[in-house]
Protein backbone atom coordinates (compact mmCIF):
# COMPACT_ATOMS: atom_id res chain seq x y z
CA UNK A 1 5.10 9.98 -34.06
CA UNK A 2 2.85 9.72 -37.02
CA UNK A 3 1.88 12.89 -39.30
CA UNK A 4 -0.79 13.48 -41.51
CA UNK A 5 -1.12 16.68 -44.05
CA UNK A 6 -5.01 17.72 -44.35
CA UNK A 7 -7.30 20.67 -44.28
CA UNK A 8 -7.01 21.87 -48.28
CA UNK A 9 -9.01 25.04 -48.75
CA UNK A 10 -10.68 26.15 -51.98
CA UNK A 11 -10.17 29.93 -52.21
CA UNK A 12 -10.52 33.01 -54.24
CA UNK A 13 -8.07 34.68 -55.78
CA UNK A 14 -5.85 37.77 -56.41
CA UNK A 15 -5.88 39.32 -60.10
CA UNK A 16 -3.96 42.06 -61.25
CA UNK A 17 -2.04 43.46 -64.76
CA UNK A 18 -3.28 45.91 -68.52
CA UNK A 19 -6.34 47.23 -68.40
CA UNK A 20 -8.07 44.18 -70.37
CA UNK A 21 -7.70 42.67 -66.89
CA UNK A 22 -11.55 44.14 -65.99
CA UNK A 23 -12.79 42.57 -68.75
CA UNK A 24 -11.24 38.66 -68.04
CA UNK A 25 -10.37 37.49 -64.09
CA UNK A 26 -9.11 33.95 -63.35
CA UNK A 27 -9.91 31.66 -60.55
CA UNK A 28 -7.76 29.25 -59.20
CA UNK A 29 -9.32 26.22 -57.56
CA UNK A 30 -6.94 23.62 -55.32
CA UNK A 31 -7.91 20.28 -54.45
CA UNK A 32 -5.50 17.38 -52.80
CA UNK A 33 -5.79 13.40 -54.12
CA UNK A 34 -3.91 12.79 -50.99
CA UNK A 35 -5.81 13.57 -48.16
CA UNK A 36 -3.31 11.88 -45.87
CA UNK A 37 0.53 11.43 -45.87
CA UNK A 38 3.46 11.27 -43.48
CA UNK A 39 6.26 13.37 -43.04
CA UNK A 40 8.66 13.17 -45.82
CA UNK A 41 5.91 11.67 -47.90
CA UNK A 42 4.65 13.74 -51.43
CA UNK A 43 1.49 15.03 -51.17
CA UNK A 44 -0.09 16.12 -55.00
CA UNK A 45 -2.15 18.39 -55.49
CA UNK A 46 -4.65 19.26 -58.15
CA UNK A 47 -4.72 22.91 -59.63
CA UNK A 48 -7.13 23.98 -62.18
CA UNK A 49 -8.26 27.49 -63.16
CA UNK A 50 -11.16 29.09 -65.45
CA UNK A 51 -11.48 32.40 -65.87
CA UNK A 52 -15.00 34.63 -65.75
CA UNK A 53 -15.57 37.67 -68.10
CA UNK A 54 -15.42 38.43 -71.78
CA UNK A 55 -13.12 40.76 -73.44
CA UNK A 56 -14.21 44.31 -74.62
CA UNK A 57 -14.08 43.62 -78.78
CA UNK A 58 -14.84 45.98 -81.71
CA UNK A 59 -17.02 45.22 -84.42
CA UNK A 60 -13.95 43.54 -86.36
CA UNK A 61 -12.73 41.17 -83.48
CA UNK A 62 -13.32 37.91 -82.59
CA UNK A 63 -12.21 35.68 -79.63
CA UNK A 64 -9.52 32.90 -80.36
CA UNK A 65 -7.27 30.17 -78.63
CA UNK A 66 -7.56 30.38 -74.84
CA UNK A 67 -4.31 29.09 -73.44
CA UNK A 68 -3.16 28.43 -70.13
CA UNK A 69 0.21 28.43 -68.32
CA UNK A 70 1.72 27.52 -64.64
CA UNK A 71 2.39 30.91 -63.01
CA UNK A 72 4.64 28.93 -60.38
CA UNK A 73 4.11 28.89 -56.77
CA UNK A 74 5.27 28.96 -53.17
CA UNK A 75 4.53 27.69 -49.42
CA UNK A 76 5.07 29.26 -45.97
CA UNK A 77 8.78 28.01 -44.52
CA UNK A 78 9.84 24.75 -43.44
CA UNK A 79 8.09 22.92 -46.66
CA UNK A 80 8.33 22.70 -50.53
CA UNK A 81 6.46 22.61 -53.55
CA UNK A 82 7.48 22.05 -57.03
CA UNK A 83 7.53 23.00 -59.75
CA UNK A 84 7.71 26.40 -57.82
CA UNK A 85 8.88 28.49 -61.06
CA UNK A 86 6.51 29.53 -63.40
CA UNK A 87 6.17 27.50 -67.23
CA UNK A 88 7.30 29.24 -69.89
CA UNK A 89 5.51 27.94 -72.21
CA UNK A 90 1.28 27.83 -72.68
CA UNK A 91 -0.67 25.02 -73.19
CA UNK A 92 -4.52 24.20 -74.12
CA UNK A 93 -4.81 22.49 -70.68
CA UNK A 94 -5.97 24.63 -67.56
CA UNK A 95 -5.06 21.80 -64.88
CA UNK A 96 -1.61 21.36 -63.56
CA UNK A 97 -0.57 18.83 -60.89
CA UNK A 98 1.71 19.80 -58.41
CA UNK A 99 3.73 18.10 -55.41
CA UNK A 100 4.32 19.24 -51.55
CA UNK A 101 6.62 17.83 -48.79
CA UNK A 102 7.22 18.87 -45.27
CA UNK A 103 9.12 16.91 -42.51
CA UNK A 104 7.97 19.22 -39.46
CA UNK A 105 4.71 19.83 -37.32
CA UNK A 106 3.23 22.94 -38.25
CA UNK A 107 0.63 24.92 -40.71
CA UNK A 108 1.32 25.92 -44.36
CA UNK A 109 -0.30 28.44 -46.43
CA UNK A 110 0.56 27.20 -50.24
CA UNK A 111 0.02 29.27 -52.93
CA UNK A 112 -0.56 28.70 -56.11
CA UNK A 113 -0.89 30.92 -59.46
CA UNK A 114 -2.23 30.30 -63.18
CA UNK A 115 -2.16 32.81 -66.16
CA UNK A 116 -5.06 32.83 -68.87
CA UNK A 117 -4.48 34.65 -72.13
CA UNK A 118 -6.95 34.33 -75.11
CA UNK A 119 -6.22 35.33 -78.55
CA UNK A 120 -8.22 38.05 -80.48
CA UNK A 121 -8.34 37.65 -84.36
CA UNK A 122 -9.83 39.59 -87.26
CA UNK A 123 -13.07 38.28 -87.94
CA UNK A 124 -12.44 38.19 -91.37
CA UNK A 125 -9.39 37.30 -91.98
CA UNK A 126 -8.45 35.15 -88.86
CA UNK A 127 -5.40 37.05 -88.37
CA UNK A 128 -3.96 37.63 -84.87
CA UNK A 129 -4.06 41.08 -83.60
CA UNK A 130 -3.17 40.96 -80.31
CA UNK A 131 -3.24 38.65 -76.85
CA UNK A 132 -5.71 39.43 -73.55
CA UNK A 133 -4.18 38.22 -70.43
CA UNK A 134 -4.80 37.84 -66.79
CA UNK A 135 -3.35 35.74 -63.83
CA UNK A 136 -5.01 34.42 -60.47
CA UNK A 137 -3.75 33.39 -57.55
CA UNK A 138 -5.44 29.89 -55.32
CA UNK A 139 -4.40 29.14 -51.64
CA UNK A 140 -4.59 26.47 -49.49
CA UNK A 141 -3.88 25.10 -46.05
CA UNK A 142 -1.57 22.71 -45.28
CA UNK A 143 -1.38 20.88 -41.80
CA UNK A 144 1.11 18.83 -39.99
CA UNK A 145 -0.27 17.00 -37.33
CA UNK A 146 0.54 14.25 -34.57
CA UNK A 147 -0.71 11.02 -35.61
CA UNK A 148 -4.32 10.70 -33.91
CA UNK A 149 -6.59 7.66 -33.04
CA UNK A 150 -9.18 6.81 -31.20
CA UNK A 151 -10.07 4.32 -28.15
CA UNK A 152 -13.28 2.35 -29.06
CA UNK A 153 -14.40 -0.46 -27.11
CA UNK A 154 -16.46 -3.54 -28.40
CA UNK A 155 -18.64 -4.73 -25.76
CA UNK A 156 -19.07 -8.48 -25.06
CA UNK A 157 -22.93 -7.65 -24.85
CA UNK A 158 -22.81 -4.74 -27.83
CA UNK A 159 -26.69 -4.28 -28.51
CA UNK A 160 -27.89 -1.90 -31.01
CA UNK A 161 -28.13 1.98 -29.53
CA UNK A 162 -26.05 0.70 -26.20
CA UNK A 163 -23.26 3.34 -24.82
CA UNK A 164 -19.95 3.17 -25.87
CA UNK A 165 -18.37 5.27 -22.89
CA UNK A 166 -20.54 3.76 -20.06
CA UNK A 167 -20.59 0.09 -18.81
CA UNK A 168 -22.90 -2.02 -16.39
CA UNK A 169 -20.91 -3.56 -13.04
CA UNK A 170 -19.28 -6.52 -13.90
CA UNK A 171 -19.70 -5.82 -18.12
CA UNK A 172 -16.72 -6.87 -20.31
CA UNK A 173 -15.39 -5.22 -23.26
CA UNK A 174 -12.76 -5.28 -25.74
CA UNK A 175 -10.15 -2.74 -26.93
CA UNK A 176 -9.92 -1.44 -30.35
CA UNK A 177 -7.85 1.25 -31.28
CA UNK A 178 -8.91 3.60 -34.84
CA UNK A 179 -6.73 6.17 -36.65
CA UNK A 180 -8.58 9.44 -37.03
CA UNK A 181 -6.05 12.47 -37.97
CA UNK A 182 -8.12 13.00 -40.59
CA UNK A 183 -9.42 9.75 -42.67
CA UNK A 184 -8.17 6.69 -41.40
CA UNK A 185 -4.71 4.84 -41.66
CA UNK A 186 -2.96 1.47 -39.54
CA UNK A 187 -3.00 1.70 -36.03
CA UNK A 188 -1.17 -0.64 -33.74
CA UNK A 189 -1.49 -1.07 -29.68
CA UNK A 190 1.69 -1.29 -28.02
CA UNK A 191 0.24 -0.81 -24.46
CA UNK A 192 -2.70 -0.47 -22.42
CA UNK A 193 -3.38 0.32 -18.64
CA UNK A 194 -6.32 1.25 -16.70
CA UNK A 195 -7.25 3.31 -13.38
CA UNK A 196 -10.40 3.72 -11.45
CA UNK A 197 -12.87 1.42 -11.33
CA UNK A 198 -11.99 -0.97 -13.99
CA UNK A 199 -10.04 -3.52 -14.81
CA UNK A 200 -7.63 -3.54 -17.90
CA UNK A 201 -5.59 -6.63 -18.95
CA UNK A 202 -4.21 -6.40 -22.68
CA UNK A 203 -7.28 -5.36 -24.06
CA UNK A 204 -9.76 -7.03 -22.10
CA UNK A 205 -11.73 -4.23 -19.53
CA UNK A 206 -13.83 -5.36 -17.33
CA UNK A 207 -16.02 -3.13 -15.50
CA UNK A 208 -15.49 -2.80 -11.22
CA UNK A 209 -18.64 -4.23 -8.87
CA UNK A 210 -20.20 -0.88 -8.20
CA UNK A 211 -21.16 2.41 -9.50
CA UNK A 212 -18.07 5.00 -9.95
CA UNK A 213 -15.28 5.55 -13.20
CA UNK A 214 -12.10 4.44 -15.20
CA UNK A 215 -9.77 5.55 -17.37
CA UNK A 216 -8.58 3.56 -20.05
CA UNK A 217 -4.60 4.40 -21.78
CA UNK A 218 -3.64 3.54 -24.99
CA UNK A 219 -0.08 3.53 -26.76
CA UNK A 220 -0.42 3.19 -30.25
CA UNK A 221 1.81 3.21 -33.62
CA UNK A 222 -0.36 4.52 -36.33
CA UNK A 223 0.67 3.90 -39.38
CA UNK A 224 3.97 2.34 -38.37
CA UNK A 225 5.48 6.13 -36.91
CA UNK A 226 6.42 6.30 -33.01
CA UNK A 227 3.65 5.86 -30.70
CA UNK A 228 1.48 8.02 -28.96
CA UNK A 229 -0.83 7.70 -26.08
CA UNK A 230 -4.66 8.12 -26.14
CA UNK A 231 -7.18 7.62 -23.11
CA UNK A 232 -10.76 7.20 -22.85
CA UNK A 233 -13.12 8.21 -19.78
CA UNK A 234 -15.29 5.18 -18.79
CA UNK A 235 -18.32 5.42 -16.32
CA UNK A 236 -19.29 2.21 -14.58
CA UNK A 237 -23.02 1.96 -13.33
CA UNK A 238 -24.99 -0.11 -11.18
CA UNK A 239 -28.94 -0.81 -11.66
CA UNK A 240 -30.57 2.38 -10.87
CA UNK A 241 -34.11 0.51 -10.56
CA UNK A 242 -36.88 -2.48 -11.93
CA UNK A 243 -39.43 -1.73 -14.20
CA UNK A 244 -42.10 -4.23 -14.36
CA UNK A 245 -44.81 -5.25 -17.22
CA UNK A 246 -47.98 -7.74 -16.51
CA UNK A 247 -48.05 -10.71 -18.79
CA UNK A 248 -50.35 -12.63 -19.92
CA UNK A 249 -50.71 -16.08 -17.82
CA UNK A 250 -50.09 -19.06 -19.05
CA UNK A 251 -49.13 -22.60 -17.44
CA UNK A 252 -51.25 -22.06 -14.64
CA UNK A 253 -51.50 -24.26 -12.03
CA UNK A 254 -52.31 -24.76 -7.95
CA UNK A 255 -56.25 -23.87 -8.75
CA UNK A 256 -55.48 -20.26 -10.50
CA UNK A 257 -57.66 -19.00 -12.98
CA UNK A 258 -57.36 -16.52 -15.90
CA UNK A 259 -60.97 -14.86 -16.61
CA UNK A 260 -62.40 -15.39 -19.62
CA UNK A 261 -62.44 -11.88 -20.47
CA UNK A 262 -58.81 -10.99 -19.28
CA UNK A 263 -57.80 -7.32 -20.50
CA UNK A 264 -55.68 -6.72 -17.11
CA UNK A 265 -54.05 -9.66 -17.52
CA UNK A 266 -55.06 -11.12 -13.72
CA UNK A 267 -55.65 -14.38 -12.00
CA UNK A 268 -57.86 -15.41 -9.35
CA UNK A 269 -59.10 -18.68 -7.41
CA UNK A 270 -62.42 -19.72 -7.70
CA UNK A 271 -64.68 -19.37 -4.11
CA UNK A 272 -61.57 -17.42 -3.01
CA UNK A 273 -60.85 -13.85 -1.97
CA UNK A 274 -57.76 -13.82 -4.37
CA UNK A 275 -56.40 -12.14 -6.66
CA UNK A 276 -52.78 -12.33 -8.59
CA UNK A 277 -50.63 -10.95 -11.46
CA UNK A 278 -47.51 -12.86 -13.14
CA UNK A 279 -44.84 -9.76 -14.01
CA UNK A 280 -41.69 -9.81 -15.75
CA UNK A 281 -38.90 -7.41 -14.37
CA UNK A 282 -36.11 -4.94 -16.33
CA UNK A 283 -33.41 -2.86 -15.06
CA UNK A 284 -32.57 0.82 -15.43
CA UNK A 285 -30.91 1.93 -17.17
CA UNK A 286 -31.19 0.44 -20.28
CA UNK A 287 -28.51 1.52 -22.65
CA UNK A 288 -25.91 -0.74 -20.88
CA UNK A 289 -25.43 -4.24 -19.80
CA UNK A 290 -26.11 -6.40 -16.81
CA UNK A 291 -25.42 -9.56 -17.85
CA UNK A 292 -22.82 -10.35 -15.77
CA UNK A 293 -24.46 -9.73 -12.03
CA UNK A 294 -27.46 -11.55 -10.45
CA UNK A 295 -30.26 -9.70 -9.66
CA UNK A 296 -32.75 -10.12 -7.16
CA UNK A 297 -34.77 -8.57 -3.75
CA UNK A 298 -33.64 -8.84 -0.23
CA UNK A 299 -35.68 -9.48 2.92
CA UNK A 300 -38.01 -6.68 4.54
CA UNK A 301 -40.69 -6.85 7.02
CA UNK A 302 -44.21 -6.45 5.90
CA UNK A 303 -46.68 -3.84 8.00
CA UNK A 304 -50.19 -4.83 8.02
CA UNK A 305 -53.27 -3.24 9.32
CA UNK A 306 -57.30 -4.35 10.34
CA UNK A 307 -57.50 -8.05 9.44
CA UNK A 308 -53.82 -8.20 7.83
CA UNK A 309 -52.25 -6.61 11.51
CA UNK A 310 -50.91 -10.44 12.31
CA UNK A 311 -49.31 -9.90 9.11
CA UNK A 312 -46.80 -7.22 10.73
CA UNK A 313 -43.02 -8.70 10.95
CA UNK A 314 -44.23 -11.01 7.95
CA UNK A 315 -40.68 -10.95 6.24
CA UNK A 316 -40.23 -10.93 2.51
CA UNK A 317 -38.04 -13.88 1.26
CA UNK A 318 -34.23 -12.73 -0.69
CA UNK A 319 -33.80 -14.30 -3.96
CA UNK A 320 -31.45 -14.01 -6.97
CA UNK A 321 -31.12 -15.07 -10.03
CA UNK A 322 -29.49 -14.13 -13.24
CA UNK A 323 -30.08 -10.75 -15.80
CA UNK A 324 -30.68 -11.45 -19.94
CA UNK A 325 -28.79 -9.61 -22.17
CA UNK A 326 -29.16 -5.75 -23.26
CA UNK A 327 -32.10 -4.53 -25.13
CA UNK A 328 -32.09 -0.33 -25.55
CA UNK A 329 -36.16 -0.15 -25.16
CA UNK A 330 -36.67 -2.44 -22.64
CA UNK A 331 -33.57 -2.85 -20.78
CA UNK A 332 -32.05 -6.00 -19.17
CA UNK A 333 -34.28 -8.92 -18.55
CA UNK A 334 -34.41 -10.50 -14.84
CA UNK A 335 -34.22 -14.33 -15.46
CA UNK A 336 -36.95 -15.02 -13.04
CA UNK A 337 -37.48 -15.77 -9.85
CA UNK A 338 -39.69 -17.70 -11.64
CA UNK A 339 -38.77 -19.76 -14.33
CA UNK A 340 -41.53 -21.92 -15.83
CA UNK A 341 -42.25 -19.64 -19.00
CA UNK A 342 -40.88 -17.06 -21.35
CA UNK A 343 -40.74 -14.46 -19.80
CA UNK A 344 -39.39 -15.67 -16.74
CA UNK A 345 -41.40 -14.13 -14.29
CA UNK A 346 -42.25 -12.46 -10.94
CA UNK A 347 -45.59 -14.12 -9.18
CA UNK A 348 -48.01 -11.73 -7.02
CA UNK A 349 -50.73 -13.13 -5.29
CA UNK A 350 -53.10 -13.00 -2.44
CA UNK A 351 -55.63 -16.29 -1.63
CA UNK A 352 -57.88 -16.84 1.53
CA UNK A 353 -60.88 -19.18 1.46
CA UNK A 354 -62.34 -16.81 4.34
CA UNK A 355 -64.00 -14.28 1.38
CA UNK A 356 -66.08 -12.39 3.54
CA UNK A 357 -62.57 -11.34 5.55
CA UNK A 358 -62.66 -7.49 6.57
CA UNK A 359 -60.58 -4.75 5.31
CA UNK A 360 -56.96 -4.62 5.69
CA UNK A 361 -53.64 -3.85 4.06
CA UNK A 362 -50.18 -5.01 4.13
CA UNK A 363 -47.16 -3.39 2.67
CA UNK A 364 -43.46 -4.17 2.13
CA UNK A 365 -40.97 -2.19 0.99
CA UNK A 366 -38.47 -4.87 -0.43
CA UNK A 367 -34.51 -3.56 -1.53
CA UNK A 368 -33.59 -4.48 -4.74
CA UNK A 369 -30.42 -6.12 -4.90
CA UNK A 370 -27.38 -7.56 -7.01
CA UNK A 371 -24.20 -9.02 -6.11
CA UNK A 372 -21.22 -9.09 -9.06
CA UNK A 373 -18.23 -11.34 -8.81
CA UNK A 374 -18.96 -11.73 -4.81
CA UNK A 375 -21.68 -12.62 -2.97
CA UNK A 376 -22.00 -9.49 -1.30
CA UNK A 377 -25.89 -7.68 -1.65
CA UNK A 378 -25.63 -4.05 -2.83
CA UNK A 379 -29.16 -2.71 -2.30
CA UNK A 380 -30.01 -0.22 -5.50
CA UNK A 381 -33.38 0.54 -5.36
CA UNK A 382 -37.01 -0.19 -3.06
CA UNK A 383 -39.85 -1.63 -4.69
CA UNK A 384 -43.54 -1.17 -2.70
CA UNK A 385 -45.17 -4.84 -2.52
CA UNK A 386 -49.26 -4.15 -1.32
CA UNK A 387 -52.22 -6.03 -0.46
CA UNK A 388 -55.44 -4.22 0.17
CA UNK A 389 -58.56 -5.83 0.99
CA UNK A 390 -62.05 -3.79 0.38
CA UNK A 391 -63.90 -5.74 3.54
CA UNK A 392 -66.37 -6.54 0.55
CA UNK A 393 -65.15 -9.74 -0.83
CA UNK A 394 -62.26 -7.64 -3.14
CA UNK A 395 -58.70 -7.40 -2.75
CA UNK A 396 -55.85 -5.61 -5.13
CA UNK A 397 -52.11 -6.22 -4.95
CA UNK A 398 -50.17 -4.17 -6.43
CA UNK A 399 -46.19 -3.95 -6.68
CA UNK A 400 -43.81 -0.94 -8.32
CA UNK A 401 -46.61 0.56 -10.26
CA UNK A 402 -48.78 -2.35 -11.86
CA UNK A 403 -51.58 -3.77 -10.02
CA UNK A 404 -54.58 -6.01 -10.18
CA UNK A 405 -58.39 -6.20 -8.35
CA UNK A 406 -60.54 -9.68 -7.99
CA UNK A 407 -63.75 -9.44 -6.34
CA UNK A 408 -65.61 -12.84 -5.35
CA UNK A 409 -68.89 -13.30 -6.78
């Protein structure tokens, strides 16, 4: 397995000795320029110190040379540090760099000391009179760990703000593997598998034809030590439902008219009792893909009432076509069933020449469907398709929540 050392702690320190020791108190600060290593590798360490206070002086002393030396230091069992004796000699420097090793799992405390001592001379003469000294003690952690990474996918369809852990029916991804225990490091797959409802083959997943969940397992090397084995929790959904938006008509044709003043975005047919809207269709949810399924509506029976009865048993037509890629606002794109303009769109209408026909209704509640990989229709959702005439020369149709009203002059 692969190790990493992290986790170094700044800390305060320990101070102890003469009575001068009130006056002057060292701190010990720790900090690592390795922040990741192996087992058996060196880790170095930086160790500096300062001290806060100011000795207690008569009128004839002054404050000198402040020197510094390596008090030495020591580390929990099972790992080493050197130099672990103490320097004899002082030096102007207060930073020391020091070295740490362990071949096992586990958590060290090191610790590390430092002794200050500044020289007092006569003011007037310079002479030396005497030494204040103190000593401080720094700790820090360190910790062995199994080599970590993590499972990321890359999505065939990766759109900006999309999910990483949930995929669309049918969706494809990618697996990449990335070391994380702490900062990074090589990571190499030696294996992959998958269970539930996915598909795993090297490190191509593809997602199962309806709604449910997958695990993905990883062996990986990381940095070149034994492998380990991560896994990652996948959920696989299926359209939950169409939102549609009214465009605005263009490449009209068949005698359909756009108003002059248009702000609902409708159609009509001159000396008609019509009415229509052009709509373009999105799936829910929107932070995955669809682009692999065909989308569509299945047959239904309409139910009509007053002059729309004989429209009872009237049966909606199925169609299917294909889905756009993601987009996190709007969600996946139906491709039609109408194709003749960007966006492809979805045509509701209602025409009779007979404009003085009474009131009636007709409504049909049409599944939503989509088939992925077969051609088998998995209904996902209902959408309400309605025609109401007024018996007054108007008539609205309206369909999942948008709707337009024409009335004949």
């Amino acid at each position: 397995m692969n190790y990493f050392l992290r986790s170094i702690a700044i800390a305060f320190l320990l101070f102890y000795g003469s009575v001068t020791f009130a006056d002057v108190s060292v701190v010990v600060q720790v900090t690592s320029t390795y922040e990741v290593v192996k087992p058996g590798v060196t880790a170095q360490y930086t160790v500096s110190g300062s001290y806060n206070g100011t000795p207690s002086l008569n009128t004839e002393e002054e404050a000198g040379t402040v020197e510094w030396q390596y008090g030495g230091g020591n580390i929990t069992a099972d790992a080493t540090i050197s130099p672990s004796a103490a320097e004899t000699t002082w030096s102007a420097s207060n930073t020391r760099t020091i070295s740490t090793i362990s071949n096992n799992l586990g958590e060290y405390i090191l610790r590390i000391y430092l002794k200050v001592r500044i020289q007092i001379k006569n003011k007037t003469t310079g002479a030396h009179i005497r030494y204040i000294e103190s000593t401080g003690r720094g700790s820090a952690k360190l910790k062995v760990t199994n080599g970590k990474f993590k499972i990321v996918l890359v999505f065939d369809d990766d759109f900006a703000g999309r999910s990483k852990t949930r995929m669309g029916v049918g969706e494809g991804a990618t697996i990449t593997v990335e070391a994380i225990d702490p900062v990074g490091g090589t990571t190499t797959i030696e294996s992959t598998s998958g269970t539930g409802n996915i598909t795993v083959s090297g490190t191509s997943v593809t997602a199962g034809n309806f709604s449910g969940s997958g695990t993905i397992t990883v062996t990986a090397k990381v940095n070149g030590k034994t492998a380990t084995t991560e896994t990652l929790g996948v959920t696989i959904v299926a359209p939950t439902g169409v939102r549609q938006e009214k465009i605005i008509p263009v490449d009209l044709h068949n005698g359909w008219t756009v108003p002059v003043t248009n702000p609902d975005r409708k159609l009509y047919v001159s000396g008609y009792c019509s009415v229509g809207m052009r709509v373009a269709s999105y799936l829910n949810p929107t932070d995955v893909s669809f682009h692999e399924i065909d989308v569509g509506e299945g047959t239904c029976e309409g139910t009509g009432t007053g002059s729309l009865l004989f429209w009872t048993g009237n049966v909606h037509p199925r169609w299917k076509v294909g889905v756009s890629t993601g987009n996190i606002a709007q969600g996946c794109r139906v491709e039609g069933p109408n194709k003749g303009q960007q966006p492809p769109y979805d045509f509701c209408s209602f025409a009779t020449e007979n404009v003085n026909i009474a009131a009636g209704t007709c409504t049909w509640n049409i599944p939503c469907e989509y088939h992925c990989n077969t051609n088998i229709n998995r209904p996902f959702a209902i959408t309400i398709g309605k025609i109401v005439l007024d018996g007054k020369k108007g008539v609205t149709v309206s369909k999942a929540g948008n709707s337009v009203q024409h009335t004949s002059p």
